[in-house]
Protein backbone atom coordinates (compact mmCIF):
# COMPACT_ATOMS: atom_id res chain seq x y z
CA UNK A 1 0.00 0.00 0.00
CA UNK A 2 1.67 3.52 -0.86
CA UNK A 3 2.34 6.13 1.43
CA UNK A 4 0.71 9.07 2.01
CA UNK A 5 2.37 12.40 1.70
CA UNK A 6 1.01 13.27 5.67
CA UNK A 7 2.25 10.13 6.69
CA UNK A 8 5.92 11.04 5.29
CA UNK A 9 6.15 14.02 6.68
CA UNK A 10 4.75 12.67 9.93
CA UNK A 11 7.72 10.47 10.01
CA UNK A 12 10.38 13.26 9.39
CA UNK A 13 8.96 15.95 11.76
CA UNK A 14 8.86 13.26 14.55
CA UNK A 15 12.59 12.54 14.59
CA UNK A 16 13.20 16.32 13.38
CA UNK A 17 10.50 18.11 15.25
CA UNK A 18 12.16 21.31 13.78
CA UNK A 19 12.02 20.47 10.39
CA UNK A 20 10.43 22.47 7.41
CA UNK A 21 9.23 19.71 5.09
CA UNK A 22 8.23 20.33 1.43
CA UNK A 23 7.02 16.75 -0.05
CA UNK A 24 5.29 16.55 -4.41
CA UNK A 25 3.91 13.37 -5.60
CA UNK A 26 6.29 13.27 -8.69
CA UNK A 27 4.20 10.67 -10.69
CA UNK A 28 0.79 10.86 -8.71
CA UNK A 29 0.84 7.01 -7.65
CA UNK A 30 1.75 7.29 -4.08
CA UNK A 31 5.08 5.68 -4.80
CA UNK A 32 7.53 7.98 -6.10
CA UNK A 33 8.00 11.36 -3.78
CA UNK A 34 10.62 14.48 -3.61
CA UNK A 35 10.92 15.54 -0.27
CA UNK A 36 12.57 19.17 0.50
CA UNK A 37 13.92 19.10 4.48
CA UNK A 38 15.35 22.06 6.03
CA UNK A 39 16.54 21.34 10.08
CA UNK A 40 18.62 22.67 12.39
CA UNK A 41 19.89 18.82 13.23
CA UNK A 42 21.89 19.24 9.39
CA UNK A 43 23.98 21.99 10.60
CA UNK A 44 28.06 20.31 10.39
CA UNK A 45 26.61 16.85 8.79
CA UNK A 46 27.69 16.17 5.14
CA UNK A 47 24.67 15.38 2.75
CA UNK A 48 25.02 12.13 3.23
CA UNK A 49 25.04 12.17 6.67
CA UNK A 50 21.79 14.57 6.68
CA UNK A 51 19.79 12.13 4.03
CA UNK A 52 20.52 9.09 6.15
CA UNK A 53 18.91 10.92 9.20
CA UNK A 54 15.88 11.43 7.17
CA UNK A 55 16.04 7.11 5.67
CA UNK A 56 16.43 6.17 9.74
CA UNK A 57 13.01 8.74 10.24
CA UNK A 58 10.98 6.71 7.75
CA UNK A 59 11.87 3.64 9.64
CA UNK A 60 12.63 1.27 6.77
CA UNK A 61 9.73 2.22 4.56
CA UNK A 62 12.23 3.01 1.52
CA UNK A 63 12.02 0.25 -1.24
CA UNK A 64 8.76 -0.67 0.57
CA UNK A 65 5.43 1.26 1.11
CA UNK A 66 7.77 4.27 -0.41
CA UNK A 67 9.36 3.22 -3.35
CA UNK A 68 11.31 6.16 -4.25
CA UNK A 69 11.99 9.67 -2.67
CA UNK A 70 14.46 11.84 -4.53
CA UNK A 71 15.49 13.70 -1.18
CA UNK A 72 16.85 17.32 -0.97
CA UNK A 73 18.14 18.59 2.70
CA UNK A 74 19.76 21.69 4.08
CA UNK A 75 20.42 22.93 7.61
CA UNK A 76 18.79 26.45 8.72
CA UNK A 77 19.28 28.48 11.39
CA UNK A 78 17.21 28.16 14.75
């Protein structure tokens, strides 16, 4: 069953309760998502090290009930 965009940025803002989250349905199926984060919790990680904080927020739904998120982050200021 796909994800809802809600439910994905449910996920995110609960493990980044700061976060500014942007999310499109890129093929309007429910499967295949861009998601735009913006948190405080970026500032000093490398991009890498920002997107997997966002994977370990949707607690293993990648490749699952999400099939693909092209993911953008960047820190911002408090």
């Amino acid at each position: 069953m796909p994800m809802q965009k809600a439910e994905i940025e449910a996920l995110i803002k609960e493990a980044l309760p700061d976060a500014e989250v942007e999310i499109k349905d890129l093929a309007g199926d429910g499967d295949h998502y861009a998601a735009t984060v913006k948190s405080a919790a970026f500032k000093g990680k490398t991009r890498v090290q920002q997107h997997q904080l966002v994977y370990g927020a949707l607690q293993g739904r990648i490749g699952g009930a999400l099939h693909a998120l092209a993911l953008t982050t960047m820190p911002h200021d408090i």
